[in-house]
Protein backbone atom coordinates (compact mmCIF):
# COMPACT_ATOMS: atom_id res chain seq x y z
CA UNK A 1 118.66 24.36 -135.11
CA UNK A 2 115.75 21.93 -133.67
CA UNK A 3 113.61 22.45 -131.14
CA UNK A 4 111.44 20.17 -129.42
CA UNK A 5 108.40 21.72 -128.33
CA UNK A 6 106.30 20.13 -125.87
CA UNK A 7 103.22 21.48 -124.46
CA UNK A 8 102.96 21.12 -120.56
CA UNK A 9 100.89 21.50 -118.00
CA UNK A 10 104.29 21.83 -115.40
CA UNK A 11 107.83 20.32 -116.35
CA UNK A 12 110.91 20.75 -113.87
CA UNK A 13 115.05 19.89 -114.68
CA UNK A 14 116.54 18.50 -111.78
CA UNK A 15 120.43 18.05 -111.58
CA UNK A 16 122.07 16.14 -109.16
CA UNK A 17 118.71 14.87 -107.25
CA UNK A 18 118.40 18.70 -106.70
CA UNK A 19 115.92 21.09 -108.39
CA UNK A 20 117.31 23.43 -110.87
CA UNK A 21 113.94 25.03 -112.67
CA UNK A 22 110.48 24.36 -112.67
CA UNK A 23 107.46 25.83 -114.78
CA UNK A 24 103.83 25.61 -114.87
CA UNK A 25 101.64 25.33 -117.84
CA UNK A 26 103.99 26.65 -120.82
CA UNK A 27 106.25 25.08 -123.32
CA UNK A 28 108.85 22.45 -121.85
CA UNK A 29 111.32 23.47 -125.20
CA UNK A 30 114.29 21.22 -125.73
CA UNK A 31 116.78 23.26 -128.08
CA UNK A 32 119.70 21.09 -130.31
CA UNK A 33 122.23 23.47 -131.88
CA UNK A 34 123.42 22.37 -135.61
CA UNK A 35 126.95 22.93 -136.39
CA UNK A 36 125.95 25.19 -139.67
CA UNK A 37 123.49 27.22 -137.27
CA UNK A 38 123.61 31.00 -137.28
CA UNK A 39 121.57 34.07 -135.88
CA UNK A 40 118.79 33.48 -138.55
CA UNK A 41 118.15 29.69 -136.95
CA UNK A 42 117.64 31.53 -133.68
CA UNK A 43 115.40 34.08 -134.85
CA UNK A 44 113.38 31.38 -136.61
CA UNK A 45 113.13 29.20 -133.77
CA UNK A 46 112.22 32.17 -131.28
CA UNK A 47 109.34 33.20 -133.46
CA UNK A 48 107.89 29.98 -134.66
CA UNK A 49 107.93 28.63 -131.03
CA UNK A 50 106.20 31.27 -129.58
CA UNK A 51 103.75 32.24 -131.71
CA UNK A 52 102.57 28.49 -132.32
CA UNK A 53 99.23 28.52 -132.35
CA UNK A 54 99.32 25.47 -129.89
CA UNK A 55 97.21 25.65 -127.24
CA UNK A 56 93.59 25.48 -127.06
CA UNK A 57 90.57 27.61 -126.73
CA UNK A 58 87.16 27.01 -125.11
CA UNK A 59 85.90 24.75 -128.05
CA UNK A 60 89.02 23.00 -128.03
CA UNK A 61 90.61 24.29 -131.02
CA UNK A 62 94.62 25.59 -131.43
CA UNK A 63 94.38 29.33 -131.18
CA UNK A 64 96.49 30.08 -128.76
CA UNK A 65 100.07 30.80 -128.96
CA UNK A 66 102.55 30.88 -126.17
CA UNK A 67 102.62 34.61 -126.39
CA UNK A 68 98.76 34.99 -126.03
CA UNK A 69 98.27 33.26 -123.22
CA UNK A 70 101.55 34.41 -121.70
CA UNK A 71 103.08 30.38 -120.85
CA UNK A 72 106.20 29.55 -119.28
CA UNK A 73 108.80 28.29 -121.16
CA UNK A 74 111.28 25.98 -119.99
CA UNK A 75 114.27 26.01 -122.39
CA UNK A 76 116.99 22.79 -122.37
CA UNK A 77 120.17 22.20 -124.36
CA UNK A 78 119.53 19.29 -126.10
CA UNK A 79 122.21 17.96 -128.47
CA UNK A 80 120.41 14.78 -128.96
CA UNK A 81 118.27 15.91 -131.89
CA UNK A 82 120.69 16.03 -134.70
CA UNK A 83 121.66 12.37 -133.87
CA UNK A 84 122.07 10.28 -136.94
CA UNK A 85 120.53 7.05 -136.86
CA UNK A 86 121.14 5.96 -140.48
CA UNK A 87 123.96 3.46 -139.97
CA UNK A 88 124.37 1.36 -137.45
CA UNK A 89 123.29 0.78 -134.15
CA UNK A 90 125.41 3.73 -131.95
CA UNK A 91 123.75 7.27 -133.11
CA UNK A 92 126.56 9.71 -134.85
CA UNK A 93 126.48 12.98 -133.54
CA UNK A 94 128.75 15.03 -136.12
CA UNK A 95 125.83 17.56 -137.12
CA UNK A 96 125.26 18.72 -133.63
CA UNK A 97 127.56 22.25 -132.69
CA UNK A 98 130.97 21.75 -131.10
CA UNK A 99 129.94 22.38 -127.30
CA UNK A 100 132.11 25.59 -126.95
CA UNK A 101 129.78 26.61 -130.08
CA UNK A 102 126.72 25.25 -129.06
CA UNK A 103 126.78 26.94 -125.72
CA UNK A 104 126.93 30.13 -127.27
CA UNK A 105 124.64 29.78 -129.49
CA UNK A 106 122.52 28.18 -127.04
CA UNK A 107 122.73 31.05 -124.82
CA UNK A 108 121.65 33.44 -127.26
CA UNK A 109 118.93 31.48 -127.97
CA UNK A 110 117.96 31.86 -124.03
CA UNK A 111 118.45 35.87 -124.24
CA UNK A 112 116.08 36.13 -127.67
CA UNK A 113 113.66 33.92 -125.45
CA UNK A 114 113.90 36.51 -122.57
CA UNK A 115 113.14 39.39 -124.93
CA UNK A 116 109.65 38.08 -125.24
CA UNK A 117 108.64 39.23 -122.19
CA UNK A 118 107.59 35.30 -121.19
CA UNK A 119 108.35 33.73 -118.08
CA UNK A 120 112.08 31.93 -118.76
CA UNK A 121 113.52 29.15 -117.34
CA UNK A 122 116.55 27.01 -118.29
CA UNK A 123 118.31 23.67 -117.67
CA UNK A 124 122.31 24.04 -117.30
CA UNK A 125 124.22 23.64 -120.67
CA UNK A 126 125.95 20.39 -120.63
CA UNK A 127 125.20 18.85 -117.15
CA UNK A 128 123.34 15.60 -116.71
CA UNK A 129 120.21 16.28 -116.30
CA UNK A 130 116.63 15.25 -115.25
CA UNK A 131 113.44 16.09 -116.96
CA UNK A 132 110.39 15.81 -115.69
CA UNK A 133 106.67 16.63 -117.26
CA UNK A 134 103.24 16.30 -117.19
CA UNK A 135 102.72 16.70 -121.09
CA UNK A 136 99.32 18.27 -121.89
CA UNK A 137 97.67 16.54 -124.77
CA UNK A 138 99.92 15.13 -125.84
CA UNK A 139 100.80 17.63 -128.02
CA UNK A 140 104.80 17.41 -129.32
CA UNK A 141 106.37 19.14 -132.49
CA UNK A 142 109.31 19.02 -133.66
CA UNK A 143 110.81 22.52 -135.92
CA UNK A 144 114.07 22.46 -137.67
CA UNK A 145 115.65 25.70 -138.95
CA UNK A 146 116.96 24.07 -141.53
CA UNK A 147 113.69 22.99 -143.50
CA UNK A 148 112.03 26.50 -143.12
């Protein structure tokens, strides 16, 4: 599993010209689902995202996590990330989940999230969507399950 964390100062998902979700300052955290992922690739992704120490403290230095200062998360399917760009010019996308997979997993991913007691918000699996954010920083990582 990847996740694409970005650090935000607000970040809304809008689908069909229509607000879905909107957060302020939190985690805008886009979530691609690996066809070899299982419950441990959750549980990794859950903990390393929140506990992060990402965002700043008074003499500007990461030592803050998500959890300590209590951000928002806003948590988007994003099967995008395991595209393969190695040949070619058309990305492959045979690593990502098959979507009847992916959404489950994805949606477990969303209940672990909720456990954390954070403020959760979601895109919708699989529709087109629209992203906006102010990104605060910028500050952008990348995790993968896979190279833990």
């Amino acid at each position: 599993m990847k996740a694409l964390i970005q650090r935000v100062n607000k970040s809304s998902v809008s689908i069909n010209n229509t607000e879905y979700s909107s957060i302020n300052k939190g985690l805008l955290i886009l979530v691609g689902v690996h066809k070899d992922d299982t419950e441990e690739d959750i549980k990794y992704i859950i903990e390393k995202s929140t506990n992060l120490r990402i965002f700043s403290d008074e003499n500007d230095k990461f030592n803050f996590s998500a959890i300590d200062i209590r951000a928002e998360l806003l948590i988007v399917s994003q099967f995008t990330l395991h595209a393969d760009t190695t040949k070619g010019r058309r990305p492959g996308f045979f690593n990502s989940a098959p979507p009847n997979e992916a959404e489950k997993l994805y949606n477990n991913t969303v209940n672990q999230f909720q456990k954390t007691g954070l403020v959760i918000k979601t895109g919708e699996f699989g529709a087109k969507m629209e992203i906006n954010l102010i990104n605060d920083g910028p500050v952008t990582i990348m995790l993968d399950s896979h190279m833990k």
